[in-house]
Protein backbone atom coordinates (compact mmCIF):
# COMPACT_ATOMS: atom_id res chain seq x y z
CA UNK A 1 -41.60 102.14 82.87
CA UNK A 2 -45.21 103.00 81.83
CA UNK A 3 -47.64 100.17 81.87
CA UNK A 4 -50.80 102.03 80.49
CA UNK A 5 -53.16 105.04 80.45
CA UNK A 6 -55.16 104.83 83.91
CA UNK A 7 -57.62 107.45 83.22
CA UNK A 8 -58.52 111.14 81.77
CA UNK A 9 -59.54 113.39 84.96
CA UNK A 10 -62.01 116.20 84.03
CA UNK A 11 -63.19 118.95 86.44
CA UNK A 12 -66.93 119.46 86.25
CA UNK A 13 -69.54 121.81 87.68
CA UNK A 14 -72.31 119.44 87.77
CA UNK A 15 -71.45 116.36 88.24
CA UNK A 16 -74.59 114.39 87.55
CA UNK A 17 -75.61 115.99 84.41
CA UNK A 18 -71.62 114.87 82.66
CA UNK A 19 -72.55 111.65 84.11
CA UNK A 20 -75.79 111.34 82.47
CA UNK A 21 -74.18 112.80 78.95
CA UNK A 22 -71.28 109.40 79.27
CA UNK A 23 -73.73 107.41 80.18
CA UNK A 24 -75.42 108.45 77.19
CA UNK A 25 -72.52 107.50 74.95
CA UNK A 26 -72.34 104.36 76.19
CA UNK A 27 -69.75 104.79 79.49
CA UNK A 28 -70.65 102.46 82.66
CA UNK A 29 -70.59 104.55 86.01
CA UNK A 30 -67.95 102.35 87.30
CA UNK A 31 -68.48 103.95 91.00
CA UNK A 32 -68.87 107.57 92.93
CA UNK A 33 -67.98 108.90 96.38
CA UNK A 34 -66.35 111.61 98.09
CA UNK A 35 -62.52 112.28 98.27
CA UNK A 36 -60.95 114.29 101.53
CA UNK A 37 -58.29 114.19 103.80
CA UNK A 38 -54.83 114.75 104.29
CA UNK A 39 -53.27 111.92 101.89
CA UNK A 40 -55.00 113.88 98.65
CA UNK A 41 -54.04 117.35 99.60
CA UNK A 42 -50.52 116.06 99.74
CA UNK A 43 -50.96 114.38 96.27
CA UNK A 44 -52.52 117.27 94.48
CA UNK A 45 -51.22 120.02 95.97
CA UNK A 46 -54.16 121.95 97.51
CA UNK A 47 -55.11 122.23 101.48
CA UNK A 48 -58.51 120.96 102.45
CA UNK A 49 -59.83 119.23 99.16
CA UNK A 50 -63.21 117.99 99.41
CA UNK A 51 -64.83 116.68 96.20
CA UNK A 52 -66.80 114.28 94.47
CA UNK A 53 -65.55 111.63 92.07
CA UNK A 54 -67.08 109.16 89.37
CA UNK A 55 -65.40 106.79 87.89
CA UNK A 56 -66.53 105.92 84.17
CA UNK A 57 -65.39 103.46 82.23
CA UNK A 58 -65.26 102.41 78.64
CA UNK A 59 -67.50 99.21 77.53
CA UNK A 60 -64.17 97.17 76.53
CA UNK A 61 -63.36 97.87 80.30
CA UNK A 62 -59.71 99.25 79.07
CA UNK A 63 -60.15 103.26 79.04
CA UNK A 64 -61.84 105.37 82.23
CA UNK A 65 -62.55 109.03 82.77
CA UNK A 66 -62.60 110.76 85.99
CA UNK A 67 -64.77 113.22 86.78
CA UNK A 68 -64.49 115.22 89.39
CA UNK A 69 -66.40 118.02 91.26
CA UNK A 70 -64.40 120.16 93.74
CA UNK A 71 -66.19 121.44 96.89
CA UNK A 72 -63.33 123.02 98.17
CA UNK A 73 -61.11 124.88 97.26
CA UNK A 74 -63.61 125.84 94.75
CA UNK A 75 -62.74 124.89 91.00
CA UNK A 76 -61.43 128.02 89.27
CA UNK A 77 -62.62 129.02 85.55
CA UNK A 78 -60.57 128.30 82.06
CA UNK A 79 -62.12 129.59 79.21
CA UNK A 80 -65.38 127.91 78.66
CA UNK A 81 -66.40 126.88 75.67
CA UNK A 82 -62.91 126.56 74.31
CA UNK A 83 -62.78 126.22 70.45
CA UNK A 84 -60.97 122.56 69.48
CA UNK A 85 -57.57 124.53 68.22
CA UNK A 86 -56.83 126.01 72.10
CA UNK A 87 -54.05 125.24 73.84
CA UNK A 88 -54.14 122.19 76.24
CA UNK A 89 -56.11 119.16 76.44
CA UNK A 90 -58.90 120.05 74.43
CA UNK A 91 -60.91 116.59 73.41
CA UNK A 92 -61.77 112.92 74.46
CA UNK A 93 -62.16 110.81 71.10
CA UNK A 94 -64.47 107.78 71.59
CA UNK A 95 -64.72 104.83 68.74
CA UNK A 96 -68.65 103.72 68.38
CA UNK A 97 -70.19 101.08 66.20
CA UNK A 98 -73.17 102.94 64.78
CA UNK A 99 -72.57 106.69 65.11
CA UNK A 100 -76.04 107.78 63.96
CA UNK A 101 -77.97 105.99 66.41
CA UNK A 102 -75.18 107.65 69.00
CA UNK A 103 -75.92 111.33 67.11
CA UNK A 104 -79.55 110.80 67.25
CA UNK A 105 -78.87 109.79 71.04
CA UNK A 106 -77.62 113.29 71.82
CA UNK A 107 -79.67 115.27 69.53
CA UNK A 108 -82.65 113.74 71.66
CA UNK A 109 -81.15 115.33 75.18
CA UNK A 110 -80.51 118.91 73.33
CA UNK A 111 -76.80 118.16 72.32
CA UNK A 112 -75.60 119.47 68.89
CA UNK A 113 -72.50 118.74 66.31
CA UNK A 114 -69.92 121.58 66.95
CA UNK A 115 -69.25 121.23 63.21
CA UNK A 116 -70.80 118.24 60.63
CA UNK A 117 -70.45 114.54 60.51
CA UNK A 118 -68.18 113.58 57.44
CA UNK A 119 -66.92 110.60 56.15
CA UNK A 120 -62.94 110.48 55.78
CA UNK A 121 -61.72 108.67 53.01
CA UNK A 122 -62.94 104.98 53.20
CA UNK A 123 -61.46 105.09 57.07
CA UNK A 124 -64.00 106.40 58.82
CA UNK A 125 -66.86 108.72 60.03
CA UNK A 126 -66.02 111.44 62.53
CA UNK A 127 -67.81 114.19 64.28
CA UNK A 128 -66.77 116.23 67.58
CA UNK A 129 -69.75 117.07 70.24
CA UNK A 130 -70.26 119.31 72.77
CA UNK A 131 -71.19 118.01 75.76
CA UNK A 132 -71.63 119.30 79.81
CA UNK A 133 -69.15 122.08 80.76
CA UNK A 134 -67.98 122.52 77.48
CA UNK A 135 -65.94 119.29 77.25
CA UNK A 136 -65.42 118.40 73.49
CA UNK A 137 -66.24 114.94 72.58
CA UNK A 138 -65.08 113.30 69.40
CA UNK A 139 -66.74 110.32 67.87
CA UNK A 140 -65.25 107.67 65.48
CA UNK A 141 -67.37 104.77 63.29
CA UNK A 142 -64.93 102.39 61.44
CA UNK A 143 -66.02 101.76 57.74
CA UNK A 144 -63.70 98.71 57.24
C-alpha cells in the first residue's frame, strides 16, 4: 500500500546551475554526492552508472526533487524545450506565498514567463517558468 510521494527525479546536464535555479525558488539542498556501483545498476537497469545526485527539498520538508547528472552511460536527449501539452511528465507545480517577489527573483537571474501571470477566478495566481534544461516550472499564490 502506498504511503506517500518520495520524490520527482529529473535528469540534468548541469547540475549546479538547476541547483542554483531551486534554490532560487525557495528549495533547501537537502544533500549531494556521487552514486555507483553494482546495487544501482541492478535497480535502474543500466551497467556502470556513475552520477551525481542532489537532493532538494521543499520548505514544509514534505515534497523533494532529485536531480541527477549521469556520467556514465551518458544521459541521452528528449526533445528539449518541450512545449507544456507533450507527452510525459512535463511540469513540477510549486505553491509560493508572494509570487511577484518569486517572478522578480527569476527575472533577476535571466529567467522568463513561458506565457503570462493571470489570476484564476478568486482561487489563485498561476504562471509556468522555464527554468535549467528546459524543465517547466509552475507557480501557485493562494488568494483566499
Amino acid at each position: 500500500m502506498m504511503e506517500r510521494l518520495e520524490n520527482v527525479g529529473i535528469v540534468v546536464d548541469d547540475l549546479a546551475a538547476t541547483i542554483e535555479f531551486f534554490v532560487e525558488l525557495g528549495l533547501e539542498l537537502e544533500g549531494e554526492g556521487p552514486v555507483e556501483g553494482r546495487w544501482v545498476d541492478r535497480v535502474v537497469g543500466l551497467d556502470d552508472l556513475r552520477l551525481d545526485v542532489a537532493m532538494m527539498r521543499t520548505p514544509d520538508g514534505h515534497g523533494r526533487l532529485e536531480l541527477m547528472k549521469f556520467h556514465t552511460p551518458t544521459a541521452v536527449s528528449a526533445a528539449p524545450n518541450a512545449p507544456a501539452n507533450a507527452l510525459g511528465i512535463r511540469r513540477i507545480m510549486f505553491a509560493v506565498k508572494d509570487i511577484d517577489a518569486v517572478v522578480a527573483g527569476l527575472r533577476a537571474r535571466g529567467t522568463e514567463l513561458m506565457g503570462e501571470l493571470v489570476r484564476y477566478e478568486d482561487s489563485c495566481r498561476l504562471c509556468y517558468v522555464r527554468g535549467p534544461e528546459g524543465i517547466i516550472v509552475a507557480l501557485s499564490e493562494q488568494l483566499s
